[in-house]
C-alpha atoms as a PDB file:
ATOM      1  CA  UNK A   1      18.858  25.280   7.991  1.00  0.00           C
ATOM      2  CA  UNK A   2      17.491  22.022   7.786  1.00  0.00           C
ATOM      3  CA  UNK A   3      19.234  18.543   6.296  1.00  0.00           C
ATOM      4  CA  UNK A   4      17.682  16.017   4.615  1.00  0.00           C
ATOM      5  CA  UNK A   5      18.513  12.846   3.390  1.00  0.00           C
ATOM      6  CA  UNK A   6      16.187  10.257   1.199  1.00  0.00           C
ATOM      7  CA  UNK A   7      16.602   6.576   1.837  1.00  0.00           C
ATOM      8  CA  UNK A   8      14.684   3.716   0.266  1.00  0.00           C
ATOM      9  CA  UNK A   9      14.790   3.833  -3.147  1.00  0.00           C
ATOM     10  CA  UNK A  10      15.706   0.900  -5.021  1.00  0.00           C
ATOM     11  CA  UNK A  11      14.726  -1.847  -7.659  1.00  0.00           C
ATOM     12  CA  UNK A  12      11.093  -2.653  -8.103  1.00  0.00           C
ATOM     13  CA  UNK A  13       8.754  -4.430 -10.546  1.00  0.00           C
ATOM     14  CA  UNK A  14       6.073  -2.929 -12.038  1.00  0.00           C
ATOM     15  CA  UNK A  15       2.764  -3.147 -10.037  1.00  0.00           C
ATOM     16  CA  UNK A  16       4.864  -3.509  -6.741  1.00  0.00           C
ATOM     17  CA  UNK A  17       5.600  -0.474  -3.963  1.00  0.00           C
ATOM     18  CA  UNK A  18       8.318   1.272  -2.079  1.00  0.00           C
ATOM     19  CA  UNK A  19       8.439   3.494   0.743  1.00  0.00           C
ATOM     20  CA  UNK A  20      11.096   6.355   0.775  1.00  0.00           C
ATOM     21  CA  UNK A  21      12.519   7.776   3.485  1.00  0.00           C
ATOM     22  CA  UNK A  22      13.497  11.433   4.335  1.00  0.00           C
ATOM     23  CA  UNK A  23      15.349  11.997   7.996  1.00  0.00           C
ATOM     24  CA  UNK A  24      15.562  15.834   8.567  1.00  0.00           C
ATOM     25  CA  UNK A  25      17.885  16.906  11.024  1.00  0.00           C
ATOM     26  CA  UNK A  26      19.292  20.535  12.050  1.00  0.00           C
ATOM     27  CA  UNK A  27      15.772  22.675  12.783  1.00  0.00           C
ATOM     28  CA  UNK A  28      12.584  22.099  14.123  1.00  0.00           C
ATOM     29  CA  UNK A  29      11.214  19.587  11.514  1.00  0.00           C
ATOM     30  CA  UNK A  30       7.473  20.784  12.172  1.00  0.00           C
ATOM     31  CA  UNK A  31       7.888  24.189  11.187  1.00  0.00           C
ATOM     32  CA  UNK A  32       8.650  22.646   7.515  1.00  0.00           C
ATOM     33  CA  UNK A  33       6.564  22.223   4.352  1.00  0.00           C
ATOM     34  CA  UNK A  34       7.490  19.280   3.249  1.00  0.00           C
ATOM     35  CA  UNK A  35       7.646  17.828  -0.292  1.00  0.00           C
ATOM     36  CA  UNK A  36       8.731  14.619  -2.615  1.00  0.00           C
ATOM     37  CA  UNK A  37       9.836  16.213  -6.324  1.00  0.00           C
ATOM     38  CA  UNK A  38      11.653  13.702  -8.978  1.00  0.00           C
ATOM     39  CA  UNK A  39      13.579  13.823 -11.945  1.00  0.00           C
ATOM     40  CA  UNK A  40      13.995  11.281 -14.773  1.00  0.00           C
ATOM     41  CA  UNK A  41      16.926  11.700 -17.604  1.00  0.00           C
ATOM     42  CA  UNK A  42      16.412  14.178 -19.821  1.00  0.00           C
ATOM     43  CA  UNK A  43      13.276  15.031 -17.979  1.00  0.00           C
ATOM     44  CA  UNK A  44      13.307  18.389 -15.640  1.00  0.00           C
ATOM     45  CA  UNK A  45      12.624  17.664 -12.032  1.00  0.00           C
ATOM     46  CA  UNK A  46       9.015  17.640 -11.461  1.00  0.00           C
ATOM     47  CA  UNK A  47       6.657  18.115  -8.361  1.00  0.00           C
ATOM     48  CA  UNK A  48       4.902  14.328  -7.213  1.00  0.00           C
ATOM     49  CA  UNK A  49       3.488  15.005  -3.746  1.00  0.00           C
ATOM     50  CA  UNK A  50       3.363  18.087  -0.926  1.00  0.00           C
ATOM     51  CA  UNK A  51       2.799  18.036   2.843  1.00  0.00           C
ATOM     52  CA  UNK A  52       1.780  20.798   5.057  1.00  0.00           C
ATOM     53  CA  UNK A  53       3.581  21.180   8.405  1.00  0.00           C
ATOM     54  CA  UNK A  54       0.852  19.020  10.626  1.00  0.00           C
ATOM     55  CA  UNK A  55      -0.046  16.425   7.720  1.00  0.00           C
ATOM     56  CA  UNK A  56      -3.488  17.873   7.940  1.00  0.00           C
ATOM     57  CA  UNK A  57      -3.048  19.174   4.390  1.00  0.00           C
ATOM     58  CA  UNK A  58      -1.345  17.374   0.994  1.00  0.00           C
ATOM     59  CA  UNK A  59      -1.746  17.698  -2.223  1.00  0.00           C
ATOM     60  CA  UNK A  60       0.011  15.001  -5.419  1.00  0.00           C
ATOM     61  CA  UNK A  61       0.820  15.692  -8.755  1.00  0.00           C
ATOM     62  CA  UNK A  62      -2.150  14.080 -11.246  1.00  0.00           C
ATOM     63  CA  UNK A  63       0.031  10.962 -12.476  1.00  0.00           C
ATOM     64  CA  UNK A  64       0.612   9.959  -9.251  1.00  0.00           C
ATOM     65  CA  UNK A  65      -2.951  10.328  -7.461  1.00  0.00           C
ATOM     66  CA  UNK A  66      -4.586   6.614  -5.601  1.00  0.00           C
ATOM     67  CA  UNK A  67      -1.381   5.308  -6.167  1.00  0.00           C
ATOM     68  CA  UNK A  68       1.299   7.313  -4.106  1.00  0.00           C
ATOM     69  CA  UNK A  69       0.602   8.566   0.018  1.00  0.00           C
ATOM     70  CA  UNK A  70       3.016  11.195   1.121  1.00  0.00           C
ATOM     71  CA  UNK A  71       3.062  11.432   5.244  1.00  0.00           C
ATOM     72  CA  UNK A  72       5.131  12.858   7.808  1.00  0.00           C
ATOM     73  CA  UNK A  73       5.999  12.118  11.774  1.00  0.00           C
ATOM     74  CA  UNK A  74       6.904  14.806  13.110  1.00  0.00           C
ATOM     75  CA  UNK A  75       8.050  12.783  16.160  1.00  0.00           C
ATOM     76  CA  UNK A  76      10.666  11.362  14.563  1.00  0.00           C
ATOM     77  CA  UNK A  77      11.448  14.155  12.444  1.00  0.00           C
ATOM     78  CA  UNK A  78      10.801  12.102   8.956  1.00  0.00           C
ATOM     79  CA  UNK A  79       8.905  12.606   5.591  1.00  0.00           C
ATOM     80  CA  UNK A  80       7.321   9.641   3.920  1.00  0.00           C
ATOM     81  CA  UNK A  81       6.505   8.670   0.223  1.00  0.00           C
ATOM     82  CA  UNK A  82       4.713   5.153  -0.010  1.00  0.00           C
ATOM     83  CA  UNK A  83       4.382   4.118  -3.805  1.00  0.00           C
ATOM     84  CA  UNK A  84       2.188   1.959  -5.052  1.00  0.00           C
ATOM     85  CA  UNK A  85       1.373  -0.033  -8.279  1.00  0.00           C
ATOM     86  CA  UNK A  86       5.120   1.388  -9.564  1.00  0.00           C
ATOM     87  CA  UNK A  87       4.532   1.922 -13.189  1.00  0.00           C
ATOM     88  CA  UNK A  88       8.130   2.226 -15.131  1.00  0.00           C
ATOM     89  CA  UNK A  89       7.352   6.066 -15.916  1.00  0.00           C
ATOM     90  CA  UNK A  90       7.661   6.215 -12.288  1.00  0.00           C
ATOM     91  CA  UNK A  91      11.220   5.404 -12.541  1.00  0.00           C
ATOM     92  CA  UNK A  92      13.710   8.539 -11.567  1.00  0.00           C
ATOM     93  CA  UNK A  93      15.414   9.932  -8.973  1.00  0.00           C
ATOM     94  CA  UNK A  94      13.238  11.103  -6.367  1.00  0.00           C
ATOM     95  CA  UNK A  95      14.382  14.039  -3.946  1.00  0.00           C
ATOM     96  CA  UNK A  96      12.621  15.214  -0.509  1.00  0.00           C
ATOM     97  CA  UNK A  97      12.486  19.111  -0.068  1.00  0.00           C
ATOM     98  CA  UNK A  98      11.190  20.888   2.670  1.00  0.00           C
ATOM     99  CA  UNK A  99      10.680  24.913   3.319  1.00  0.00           C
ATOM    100  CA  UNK A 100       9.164  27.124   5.937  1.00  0.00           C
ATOM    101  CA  UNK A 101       7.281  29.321   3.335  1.00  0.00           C
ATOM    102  CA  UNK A 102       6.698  26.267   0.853  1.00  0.00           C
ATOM    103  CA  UNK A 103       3.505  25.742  -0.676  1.00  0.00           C
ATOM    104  CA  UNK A 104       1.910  22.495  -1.400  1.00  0.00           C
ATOM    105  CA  UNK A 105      -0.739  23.344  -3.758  1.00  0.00           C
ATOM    106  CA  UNK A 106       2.205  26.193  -6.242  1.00  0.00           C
ATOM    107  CA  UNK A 107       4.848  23.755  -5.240  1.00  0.00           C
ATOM    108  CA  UNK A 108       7.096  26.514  -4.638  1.00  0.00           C
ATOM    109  CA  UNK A 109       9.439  27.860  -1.633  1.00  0.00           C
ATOM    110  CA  UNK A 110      11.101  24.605  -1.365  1.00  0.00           C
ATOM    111  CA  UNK A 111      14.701  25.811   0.251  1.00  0.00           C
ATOM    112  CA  UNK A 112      15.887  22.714   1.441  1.00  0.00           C
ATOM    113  CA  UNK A 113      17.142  19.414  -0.577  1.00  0.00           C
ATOM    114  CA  UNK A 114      18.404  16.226   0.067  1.00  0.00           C
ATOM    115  CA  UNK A 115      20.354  14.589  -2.777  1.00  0.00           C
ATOM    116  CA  UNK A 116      18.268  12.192  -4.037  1.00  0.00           C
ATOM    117  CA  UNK A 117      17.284   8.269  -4.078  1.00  0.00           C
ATOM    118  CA  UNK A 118      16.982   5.945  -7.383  1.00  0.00           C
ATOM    119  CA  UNK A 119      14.035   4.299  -8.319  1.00  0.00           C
ATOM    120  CA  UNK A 120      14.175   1.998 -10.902  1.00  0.00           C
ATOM    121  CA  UNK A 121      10.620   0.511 -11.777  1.00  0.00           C
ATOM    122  CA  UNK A 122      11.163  -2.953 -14.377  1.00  0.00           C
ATOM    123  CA  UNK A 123       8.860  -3.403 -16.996  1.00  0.00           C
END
């Protein structure tokens, strides 16, 4: 299995950016899908942005489209999420996933979590 763990999160104003983090150790990072899901309070998690196991393909939830870029380097075995123009809807906990057999586009088969980063986006 594969580990994951989410770094970056933090404090932001609206209009500003972060850039999470998500190290993967344990397998062969390539062979995983990987994704970026989030969860607000009293919200259920949902899906923000997909990456397919080269980068070649992604695929981002609507809310989030021209404003977030999900990447990957395989090299160094880590997932990306840079967000732009934060909006304070944007605000949650965001977790990285990754599966073999995940799918970008039904945003299932994601076997694999880390355990999650805080955004906070100020109005």
């Amino acid at each position: 299995q594969v580990q994951l763990v989410e770094s970056g999160g933090g404090l932001v104003q609206a209009g500003g950016s972060l850039r999470l983090s998500c190290a993967a150790s344990g397998r062969t990072f390539s062979n995983y899908v990987m994704g970026w899901f989030r969860q607000a309070p009293g919200k259920e998690r949902e899906f923000v942005a997909g990456i397919s196991w080269t980068g070649g393909s992604t695929s981002y939830a609507d809310s989030v489209k021209a404003r977030f870029t999900i990447s990957r380097d395989n090299a160094k075995n880590t997932a990306y999420l840079q967000m732009n123009s934060l909006k304070p809807e944007d605000a949650a906990v965001y977790y990285c996933a990754g599966g073999i057999g995940a799918n970008i586009y039904t945003k299932r088969g994601y076997d694999y979590w880390g355990q999650g980063t805080q955004v906070t986006v100020s109005s």
